[in-house]
Protein backbone atom coordinates (compact mmCIF):
# COMPACT_ATOMS: atom_id res chain seq x y z
CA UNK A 1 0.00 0.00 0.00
CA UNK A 2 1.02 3.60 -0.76
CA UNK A 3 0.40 5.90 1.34
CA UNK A 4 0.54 9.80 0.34
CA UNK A 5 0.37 11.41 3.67
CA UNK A 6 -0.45 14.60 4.03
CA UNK A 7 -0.72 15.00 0.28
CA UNK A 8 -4.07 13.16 0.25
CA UNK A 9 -6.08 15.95 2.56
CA UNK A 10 -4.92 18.83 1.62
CA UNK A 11 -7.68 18.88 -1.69
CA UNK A 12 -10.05 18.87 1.49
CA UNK A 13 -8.27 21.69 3.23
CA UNK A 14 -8.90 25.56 3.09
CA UNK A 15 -6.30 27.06 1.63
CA UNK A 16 -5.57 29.43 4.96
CA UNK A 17 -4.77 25.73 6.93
CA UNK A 18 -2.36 24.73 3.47
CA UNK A 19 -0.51 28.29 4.04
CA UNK A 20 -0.46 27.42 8.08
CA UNK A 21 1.12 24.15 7.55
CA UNK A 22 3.75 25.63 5.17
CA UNK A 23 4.41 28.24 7.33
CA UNK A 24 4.77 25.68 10.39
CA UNK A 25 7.00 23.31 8.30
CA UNK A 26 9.45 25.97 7.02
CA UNK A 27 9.94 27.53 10.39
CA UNK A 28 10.52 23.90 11.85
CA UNK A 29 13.32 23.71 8.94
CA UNK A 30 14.94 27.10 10.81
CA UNK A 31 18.43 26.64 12.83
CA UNK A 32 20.24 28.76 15.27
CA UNK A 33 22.74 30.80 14.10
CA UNK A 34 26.27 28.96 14.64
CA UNK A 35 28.71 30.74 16.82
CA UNK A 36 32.10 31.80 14.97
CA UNK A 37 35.13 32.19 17.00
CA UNK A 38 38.08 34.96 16.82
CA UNK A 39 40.13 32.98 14.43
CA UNK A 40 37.31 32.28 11.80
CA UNK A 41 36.73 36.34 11.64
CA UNK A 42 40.85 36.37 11.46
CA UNK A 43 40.45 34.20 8.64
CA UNK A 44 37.55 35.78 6.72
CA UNK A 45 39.38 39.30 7.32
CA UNK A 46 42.18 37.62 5.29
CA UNK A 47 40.54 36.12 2.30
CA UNK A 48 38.92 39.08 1.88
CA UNK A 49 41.94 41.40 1.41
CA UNK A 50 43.48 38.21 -0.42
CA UNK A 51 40.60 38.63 -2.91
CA UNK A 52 40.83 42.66 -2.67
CA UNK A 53 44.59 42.85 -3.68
CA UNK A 54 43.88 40.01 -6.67
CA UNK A 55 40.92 41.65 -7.67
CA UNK A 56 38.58 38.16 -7.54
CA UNK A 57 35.47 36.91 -6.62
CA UNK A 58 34.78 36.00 -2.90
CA UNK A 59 32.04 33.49 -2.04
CA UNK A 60 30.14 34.51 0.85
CA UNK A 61 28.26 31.86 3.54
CA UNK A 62 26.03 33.97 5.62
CA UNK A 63 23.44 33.36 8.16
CA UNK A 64 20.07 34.91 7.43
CA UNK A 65 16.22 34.41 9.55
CA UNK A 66 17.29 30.70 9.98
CA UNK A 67 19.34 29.77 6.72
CA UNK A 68 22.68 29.60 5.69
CA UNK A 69 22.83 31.48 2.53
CA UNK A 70 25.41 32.00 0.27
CA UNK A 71 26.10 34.71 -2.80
CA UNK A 72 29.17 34.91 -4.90
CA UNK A 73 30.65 38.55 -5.73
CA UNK A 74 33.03 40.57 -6.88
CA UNK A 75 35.65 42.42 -4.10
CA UNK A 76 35.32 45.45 -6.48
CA UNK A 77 31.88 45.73 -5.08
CA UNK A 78 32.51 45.79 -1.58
CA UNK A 79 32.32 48.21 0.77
CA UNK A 80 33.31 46.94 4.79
CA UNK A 81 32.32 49.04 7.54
CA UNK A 82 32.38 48.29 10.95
CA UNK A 83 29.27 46.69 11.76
CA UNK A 84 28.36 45.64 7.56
CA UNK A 85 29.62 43.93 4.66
CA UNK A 86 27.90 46.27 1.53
CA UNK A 87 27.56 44.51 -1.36
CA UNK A 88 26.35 46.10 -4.40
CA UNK A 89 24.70 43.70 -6.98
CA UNK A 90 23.45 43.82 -10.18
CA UNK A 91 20.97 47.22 -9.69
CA UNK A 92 20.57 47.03 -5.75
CA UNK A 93 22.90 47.00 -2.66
CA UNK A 94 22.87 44.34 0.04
CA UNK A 95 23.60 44.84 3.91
CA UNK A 96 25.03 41.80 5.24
CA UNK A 97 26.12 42.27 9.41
CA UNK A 98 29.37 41.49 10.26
CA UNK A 99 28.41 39.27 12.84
CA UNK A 100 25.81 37.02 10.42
CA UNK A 101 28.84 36.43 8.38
CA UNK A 102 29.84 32.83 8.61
CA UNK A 103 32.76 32.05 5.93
CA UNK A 104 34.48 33.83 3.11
CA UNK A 105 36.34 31.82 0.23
CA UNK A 106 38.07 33.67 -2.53
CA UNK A 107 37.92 31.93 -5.62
C-alpha cells in the first residue's frame, strides 16, 4: 500500500490551513545561528583582502532568519564598515552584518 500522507487531505483543506502548515513546516526547517570564534573572523578578514589585492570573486556563507545562505561577488563591489559587509549587486545594494557572516572563500 502507498500511502501519500499529508498529500491526500490537503484537496479537502482551506487554503488558509495549506498556508499554516507551510508556514509551520518551514519555520521547523529554521536553525540557530552557529557561533564563529576569533580565528574564523581572522580568517575571513584575510581572504577578503586576499581577494581585494587580486581583484577576484569572494564566495560569501552567511546566516540569514534561519538559513545559511550563500552569494558569490566581486571584491570590487565591496564596501566593509564596521558593523556591515555592503555589497552592491546587479541594480541594488545588500547589507550583510558582520556578525551574520559565517565564511568567506576567494575563488
Amino acid at each position: 500500500m502507498n500511502d501519500r500522507g499529508s498529500i491526500k487531505w490537503t484537496a479537502m483543506m482551506l487554503p488558509e490551513h495549506v498556508e499554516y502548515l507551510r508556514k509551520k513546516k518551514k519555520e521547523a526547517q529554521k536553525i540557530s545561528k552557529p557561533v564563529i570564534d576569533n580565528q574564523q573572523f581572522d580568517y575571513m578578514e584575510q581572504q577578503l583582502q586576499y581577494a581585494t589585492i587580486n581583484n577576484s570573486n569572494i564566495i560569501i556563507t552567511y546566516y540569514n532568519d534561519g538559513e545559511i545562505q550563500t552569494i558569490t561577488c566581486q571584491t570590487s563591489n565591496i564596501k566593509v564598515t564596521k558593523e556591515y559587509l555592503q555589497l552592491n549587486i546587479g541594480n541594488g545594494t545588500i547589507e550583510l552584518p558582520v556578525n551574520n557572516l559565517l565564511n568567506i572563500e576567494s575563488e
